[in-house]
C-alpha atoms as a PDB file:
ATOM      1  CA  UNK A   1       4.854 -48.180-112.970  1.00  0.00           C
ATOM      2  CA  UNK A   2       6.681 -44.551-113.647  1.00  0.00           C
ATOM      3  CA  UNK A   3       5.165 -41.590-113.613  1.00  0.00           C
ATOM      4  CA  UNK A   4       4.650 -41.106-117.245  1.00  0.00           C
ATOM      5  CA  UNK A   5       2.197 -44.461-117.816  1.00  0.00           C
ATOM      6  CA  UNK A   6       0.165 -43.055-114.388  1.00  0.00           C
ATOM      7  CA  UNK A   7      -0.184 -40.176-116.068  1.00  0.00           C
ATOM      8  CA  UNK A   8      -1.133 -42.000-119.281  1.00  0.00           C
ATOM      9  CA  UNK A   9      -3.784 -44.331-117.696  1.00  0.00           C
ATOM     10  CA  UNK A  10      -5.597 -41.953-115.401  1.00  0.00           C
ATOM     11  CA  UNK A  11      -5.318 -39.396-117.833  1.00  0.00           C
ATOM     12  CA  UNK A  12      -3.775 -36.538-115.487  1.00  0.00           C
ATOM     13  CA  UNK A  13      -2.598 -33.930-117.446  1.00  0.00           C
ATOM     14  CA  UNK A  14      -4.218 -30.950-115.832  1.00  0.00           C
ATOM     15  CA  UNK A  15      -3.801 -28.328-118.094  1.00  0.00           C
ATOM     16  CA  UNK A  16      -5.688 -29.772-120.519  1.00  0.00           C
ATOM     17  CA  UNK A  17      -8.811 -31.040-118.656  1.00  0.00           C
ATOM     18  CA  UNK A  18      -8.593 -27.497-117.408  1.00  0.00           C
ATOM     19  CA  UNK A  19      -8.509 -25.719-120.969  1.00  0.00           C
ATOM     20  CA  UNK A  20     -11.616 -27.830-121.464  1.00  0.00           C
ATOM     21  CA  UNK A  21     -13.657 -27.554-118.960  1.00  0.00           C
ATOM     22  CA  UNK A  22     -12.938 -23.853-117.465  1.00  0.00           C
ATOM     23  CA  UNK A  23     -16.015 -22.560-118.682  1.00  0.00           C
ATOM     24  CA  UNK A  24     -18.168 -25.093-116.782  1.00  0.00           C
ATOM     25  CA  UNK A  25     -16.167 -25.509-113.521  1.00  0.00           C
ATOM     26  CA  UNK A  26     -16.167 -21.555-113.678  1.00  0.00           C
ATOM     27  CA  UNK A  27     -19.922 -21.501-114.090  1.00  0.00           C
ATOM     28  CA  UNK A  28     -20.914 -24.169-111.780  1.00  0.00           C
ATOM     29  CA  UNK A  29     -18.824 -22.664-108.752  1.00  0.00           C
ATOM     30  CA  UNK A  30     -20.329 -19.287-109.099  1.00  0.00           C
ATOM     31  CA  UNK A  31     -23.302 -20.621-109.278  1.00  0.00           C
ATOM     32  CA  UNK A  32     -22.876 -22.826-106.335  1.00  0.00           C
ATOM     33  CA  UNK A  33     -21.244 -19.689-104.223  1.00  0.00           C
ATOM     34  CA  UNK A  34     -24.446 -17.768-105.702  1.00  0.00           C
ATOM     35  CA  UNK A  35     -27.072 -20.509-104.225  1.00  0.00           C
ATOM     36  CA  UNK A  36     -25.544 -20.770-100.581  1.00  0.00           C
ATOM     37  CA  UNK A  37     -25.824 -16.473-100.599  1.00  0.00           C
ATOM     38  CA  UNK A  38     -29.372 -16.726-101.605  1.00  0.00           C
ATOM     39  CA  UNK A  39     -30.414 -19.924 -99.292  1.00  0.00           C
ATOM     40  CA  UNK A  40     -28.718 -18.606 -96.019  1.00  0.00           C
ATOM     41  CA  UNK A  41     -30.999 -16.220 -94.970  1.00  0.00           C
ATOM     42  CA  UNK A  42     -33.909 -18.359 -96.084  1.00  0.00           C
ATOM     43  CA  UNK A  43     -32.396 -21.770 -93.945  1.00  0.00           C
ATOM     44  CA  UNK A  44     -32.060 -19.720 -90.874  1.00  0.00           C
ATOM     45  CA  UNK A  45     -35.728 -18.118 -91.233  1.00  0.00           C
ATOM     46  CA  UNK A  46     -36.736 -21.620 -91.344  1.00  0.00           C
ATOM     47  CA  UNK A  47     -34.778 -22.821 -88.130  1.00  0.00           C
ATOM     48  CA  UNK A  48     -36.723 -20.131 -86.186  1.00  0.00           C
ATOM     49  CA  UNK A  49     -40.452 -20.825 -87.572  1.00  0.00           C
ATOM     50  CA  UNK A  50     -39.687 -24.418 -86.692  1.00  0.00           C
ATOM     51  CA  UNK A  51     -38.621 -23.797 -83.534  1.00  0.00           C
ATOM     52  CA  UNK A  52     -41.174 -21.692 -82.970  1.00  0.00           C
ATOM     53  CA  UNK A  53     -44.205 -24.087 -84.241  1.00  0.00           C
ATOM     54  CA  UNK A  54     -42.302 -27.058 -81.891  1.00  0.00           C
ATOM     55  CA  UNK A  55     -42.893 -24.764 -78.902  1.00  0.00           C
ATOM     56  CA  UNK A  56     -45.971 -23.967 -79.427  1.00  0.00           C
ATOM     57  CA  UNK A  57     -47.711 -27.125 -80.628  1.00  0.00           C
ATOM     58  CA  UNK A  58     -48.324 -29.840 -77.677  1.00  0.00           C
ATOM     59  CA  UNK A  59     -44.670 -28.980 -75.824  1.00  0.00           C
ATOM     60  CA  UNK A  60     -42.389 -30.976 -78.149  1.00  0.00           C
ATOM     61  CA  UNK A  61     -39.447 -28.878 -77.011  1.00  0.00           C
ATOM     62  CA  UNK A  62     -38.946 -26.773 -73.548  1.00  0.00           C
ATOM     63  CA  UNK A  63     -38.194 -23.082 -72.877  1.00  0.00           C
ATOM     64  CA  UNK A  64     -35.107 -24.037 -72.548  1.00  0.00           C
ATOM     65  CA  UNK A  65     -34.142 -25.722 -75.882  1.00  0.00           C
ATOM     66  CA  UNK A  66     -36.344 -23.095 -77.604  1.00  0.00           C
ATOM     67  CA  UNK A  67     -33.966 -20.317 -75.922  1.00  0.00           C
ATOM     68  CA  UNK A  68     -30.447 -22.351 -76.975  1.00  0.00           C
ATOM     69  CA  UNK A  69     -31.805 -22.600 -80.508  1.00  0.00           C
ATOM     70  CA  UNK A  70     -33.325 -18.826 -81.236  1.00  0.00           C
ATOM     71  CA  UNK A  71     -29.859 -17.586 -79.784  1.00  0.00           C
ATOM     72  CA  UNK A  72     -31.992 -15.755 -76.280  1.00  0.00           C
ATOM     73  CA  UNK A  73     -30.466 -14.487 -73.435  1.00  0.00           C
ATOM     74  CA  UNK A  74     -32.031 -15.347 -70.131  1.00  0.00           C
ATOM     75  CA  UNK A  75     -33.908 -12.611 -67.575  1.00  0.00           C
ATOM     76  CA  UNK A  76     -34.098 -13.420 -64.062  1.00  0.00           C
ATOM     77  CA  UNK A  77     -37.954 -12.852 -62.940  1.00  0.00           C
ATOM     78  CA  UNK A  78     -39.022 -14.746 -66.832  1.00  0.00           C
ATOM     79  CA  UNK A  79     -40.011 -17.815 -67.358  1.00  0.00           C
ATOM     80  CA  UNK A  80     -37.798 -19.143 -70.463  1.00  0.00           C
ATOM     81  CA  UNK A  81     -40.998 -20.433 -72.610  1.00  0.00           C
ATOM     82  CA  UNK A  82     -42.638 -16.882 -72.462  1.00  0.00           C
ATOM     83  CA  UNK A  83     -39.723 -15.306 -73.454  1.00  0.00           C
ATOM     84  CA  UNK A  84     -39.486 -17.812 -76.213  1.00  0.00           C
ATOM     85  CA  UNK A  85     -43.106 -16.833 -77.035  1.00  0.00           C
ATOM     86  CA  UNK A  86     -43.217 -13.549 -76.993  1.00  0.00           C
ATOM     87  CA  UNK A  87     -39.873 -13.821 -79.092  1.00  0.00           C
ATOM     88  CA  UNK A  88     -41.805 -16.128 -82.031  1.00  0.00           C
ATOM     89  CA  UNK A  89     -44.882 -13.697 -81.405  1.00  0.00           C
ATOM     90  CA  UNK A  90     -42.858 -10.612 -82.619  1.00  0.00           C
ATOM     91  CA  UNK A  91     -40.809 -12.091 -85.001  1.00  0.00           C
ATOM     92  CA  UNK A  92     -43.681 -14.139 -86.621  1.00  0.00           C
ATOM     93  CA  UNK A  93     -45.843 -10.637 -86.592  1.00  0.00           C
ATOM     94  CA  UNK A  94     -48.647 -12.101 -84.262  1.00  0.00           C
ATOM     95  CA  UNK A  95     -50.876  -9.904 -82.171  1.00  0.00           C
END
């Protein structure tokens, strides 16, 4: 097969797809781009109160994972799971 009856068959002539569909593929990736900016801050928020409720409801996860996933530095003379709490306290607006 040459080139020219690949190009016939799979119908690869790029310029024209592209003068056809511009508009679309244009709109659809800014719109795409535009979703992830919005849905960032919103995914991460969720990570925490997760974390957060999984700590705090029957020990499904230790200090120690809690501390890994909020991003929490360790302090020498803390227990990792109150510093985890008093972490989702604040940032959840309890007390």
């Amino acid at each position: 097969m040459a080139k020219k009856e690949l190009k016939k068959v799979f119908n690869l002539n790029s310029y024209e797809w592209w003068r056809n569909h511009r508009r679309v593929v244009t709109f659809g990736l800014f719109l795409s781009i535009f979703a992830f900016y919005l849905g960032n801050p919103f995914h991460k928020e969720g990570q925490v109160k997760d974390t957060c409720a999984k700590l705090n409801s029957s020990f499904q996860i230790t200090g120690d994972e809690a501390m890994k996933k909020l991003n929490l530095k360790e302090i020498k003379n803390y227990n990792n799971r109150e510093l985890a709490n008093y972490y989702c306290e604040r940032y959840l607006g309890i007390k």
